[in-house]
N, C-alpha and C. Protein backbone atom coordinates (compact mmCIF):
# COMPACT_ATOMS: atom_id res chain seq x y z
N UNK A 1 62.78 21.45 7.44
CA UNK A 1 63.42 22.63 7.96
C UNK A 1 63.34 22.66 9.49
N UNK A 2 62.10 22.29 10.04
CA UNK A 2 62.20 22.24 11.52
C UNK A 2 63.10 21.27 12.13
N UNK A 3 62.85 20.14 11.21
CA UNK A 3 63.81 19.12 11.79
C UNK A 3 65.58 19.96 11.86
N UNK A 4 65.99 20.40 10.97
CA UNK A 4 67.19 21.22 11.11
C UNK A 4 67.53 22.13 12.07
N UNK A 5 66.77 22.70 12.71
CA UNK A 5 66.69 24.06 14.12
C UNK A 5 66.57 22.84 14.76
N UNK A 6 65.98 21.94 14.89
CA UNK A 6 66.32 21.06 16.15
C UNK A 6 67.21 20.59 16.50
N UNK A 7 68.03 19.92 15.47
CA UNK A 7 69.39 19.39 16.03
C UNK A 7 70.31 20.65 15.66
N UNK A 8 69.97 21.74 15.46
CA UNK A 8 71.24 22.65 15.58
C UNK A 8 71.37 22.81 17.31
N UNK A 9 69.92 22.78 17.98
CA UNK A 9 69.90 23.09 18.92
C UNK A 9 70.34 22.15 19.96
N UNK A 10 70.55 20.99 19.99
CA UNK A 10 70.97 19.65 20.30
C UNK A 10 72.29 19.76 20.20
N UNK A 11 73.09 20.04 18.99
CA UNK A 11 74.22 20.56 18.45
C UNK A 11 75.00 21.01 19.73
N UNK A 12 74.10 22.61 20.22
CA UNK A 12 74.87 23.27 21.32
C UNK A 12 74.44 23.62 22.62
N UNK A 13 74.26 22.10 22.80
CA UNK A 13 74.12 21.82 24.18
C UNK A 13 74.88 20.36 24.67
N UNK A 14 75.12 20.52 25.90
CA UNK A 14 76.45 20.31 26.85
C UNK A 14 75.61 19.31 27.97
N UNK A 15 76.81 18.48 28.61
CA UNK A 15 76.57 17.85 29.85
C UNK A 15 77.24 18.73 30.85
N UNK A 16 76.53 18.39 32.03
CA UNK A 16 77.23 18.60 33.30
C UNK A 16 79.21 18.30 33.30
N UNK A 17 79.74 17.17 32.75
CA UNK A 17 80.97 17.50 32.55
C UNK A 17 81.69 18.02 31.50
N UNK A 18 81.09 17.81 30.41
CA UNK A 18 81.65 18.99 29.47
C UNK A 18 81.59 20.48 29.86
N UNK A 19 80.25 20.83 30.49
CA UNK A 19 80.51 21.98 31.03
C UNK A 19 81.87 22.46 32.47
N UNK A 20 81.82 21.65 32.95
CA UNK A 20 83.18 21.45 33.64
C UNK A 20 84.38 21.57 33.29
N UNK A 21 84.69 20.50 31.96
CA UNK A 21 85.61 20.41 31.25
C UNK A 21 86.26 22.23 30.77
N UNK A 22 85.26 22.74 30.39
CA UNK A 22 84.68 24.13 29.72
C UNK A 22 85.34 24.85 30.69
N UNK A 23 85.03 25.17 31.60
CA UNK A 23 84.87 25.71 32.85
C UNK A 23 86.19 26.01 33.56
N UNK A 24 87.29 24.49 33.47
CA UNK A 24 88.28 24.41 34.33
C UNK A 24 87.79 24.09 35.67
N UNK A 25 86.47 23.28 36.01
CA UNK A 25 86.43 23.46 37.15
C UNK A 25 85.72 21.71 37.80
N UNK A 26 85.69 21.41 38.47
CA UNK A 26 84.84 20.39 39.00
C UNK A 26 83.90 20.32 38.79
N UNK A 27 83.44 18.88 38.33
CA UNK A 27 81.63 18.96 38.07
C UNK A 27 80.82 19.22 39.27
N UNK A 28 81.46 18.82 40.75
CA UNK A 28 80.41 19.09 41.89
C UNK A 28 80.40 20.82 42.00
N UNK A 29 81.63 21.35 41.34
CA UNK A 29 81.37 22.79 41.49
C UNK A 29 80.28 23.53 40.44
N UNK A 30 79.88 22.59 39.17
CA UNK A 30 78.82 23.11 38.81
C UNK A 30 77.35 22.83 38.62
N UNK A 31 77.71 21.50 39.76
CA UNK A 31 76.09 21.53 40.51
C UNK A 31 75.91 22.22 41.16
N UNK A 32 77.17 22.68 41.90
CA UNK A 32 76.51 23.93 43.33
C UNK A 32 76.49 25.23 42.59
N UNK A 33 77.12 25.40 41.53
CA UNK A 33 76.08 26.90 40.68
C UNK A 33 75.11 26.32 39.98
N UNK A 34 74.74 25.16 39.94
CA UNK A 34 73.15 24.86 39.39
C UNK A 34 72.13 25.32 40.81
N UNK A 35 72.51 24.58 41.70
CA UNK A 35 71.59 24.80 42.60
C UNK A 35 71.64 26.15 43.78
N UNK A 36 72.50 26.95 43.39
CA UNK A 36 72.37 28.04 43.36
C UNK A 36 72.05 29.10 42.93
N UNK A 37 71.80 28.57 41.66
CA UNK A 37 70.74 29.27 40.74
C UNK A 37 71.52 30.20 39.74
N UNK A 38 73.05 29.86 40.24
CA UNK A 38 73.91 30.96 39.03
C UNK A 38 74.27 30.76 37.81
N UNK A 39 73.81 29.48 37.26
CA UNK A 39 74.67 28.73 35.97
C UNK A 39 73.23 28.71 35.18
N UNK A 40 72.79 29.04 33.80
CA UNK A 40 71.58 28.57 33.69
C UNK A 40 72.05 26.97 33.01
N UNK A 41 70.55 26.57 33.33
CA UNK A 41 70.61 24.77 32.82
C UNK A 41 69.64 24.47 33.01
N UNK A 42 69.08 23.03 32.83
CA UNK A 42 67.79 22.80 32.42
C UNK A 42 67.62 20.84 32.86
N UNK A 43 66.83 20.23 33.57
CA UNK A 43 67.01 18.95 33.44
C UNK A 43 66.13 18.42 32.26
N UNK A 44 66.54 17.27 31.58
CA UNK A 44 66.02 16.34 31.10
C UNK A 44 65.96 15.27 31.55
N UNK A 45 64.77 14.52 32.13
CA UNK A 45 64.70 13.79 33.23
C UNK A 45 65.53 13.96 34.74
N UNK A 46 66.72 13.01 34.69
CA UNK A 46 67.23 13.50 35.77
C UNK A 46 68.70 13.73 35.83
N UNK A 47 68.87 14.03 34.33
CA UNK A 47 70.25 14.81 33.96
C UNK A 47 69.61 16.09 33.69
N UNK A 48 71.30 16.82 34.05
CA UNK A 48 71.40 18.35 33.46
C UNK A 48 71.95 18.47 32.25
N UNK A 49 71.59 19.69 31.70
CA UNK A 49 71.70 19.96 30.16
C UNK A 49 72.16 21.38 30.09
N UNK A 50 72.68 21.79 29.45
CA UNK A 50 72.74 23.38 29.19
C UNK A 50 72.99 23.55 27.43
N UNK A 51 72.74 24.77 27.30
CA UNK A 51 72.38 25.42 25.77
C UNK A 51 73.56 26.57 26.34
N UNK A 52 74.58 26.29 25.34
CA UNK A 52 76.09 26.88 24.85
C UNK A 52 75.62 28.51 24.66
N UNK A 53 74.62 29.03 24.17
CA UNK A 53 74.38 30.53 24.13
C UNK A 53 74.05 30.86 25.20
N UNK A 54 73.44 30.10 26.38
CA UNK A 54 72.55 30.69 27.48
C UNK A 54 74.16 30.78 28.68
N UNK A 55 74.98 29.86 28.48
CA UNK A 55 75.93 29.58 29.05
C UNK A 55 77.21 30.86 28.97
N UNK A 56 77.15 31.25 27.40
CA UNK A 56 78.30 32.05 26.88
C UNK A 56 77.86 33.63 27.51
N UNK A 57 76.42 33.76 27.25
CA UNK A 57 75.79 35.17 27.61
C UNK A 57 76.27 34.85 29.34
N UNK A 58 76.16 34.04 30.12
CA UNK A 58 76.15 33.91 32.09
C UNK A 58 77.61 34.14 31.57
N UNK A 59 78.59 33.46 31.31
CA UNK A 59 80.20 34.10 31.12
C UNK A 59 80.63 35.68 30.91
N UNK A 60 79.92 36.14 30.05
CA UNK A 60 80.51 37.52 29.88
C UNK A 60 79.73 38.90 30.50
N UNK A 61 77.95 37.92 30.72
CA UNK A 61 77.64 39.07 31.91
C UNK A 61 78.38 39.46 33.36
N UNK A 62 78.18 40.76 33.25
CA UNK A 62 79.20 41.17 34.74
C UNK A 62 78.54 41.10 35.89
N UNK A 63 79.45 40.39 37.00
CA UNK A 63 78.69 40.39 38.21
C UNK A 63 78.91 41.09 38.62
N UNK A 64 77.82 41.58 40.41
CA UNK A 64 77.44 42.55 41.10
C UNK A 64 79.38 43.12 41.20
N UNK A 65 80.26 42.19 41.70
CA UNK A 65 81.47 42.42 42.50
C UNK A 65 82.77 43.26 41.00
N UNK A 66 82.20 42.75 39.77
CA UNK A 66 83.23 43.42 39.13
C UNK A 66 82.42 44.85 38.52
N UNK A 67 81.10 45.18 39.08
CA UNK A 67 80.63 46.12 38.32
C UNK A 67 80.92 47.63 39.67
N UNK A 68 81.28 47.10 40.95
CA UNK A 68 81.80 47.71 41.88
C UNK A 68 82.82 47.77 42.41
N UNK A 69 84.42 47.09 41.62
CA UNK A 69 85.43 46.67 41.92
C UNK A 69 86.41 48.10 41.81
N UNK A 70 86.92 48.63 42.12
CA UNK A 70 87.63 49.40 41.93
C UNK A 70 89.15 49.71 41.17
N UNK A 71 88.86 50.28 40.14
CA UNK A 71 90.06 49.77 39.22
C UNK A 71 91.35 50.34 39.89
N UNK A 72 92.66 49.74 39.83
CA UNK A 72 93.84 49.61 40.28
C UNK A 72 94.51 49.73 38.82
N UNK A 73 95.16 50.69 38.61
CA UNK A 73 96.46 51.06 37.98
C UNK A 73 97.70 50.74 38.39
């Protein structure tokens, strides 16, 4: 059974360009939200890794700029 939660967890997790891919965006653009500290991720050795829930929750949390944006009709 443990062995099963492990590779689910393996399952949904991502590279640096799949997360890109994901993203629509350049992989150097999501090293510089790695090392800016805005993307969560994680190294394994001396690749990056990310976990698809930790990723989906940073997507739909609201940032500082849309929680003060002023709505336009």
């Amino acid at each position: 059974m443990a062995l099963n939660k492990l590779s689910e967890q393996y399952d949904t997790m991502k590279t640096v360009d799949e997360i890109a891919a994901d993203l629509h965006v350049h992989r150097i653009t999501v090293y510089r939200l790695l090392k800016a500290g805005k993307i969560p991720g994680f190294k394994v050795g001396r690749v990056w890794r990310f976990r698809m829930n930790e990723v989906r929750e940073w997507i739909e949390k609201p940032t500082a700029r849309e929680d003060k944006a002023p709505i336009k009709s």
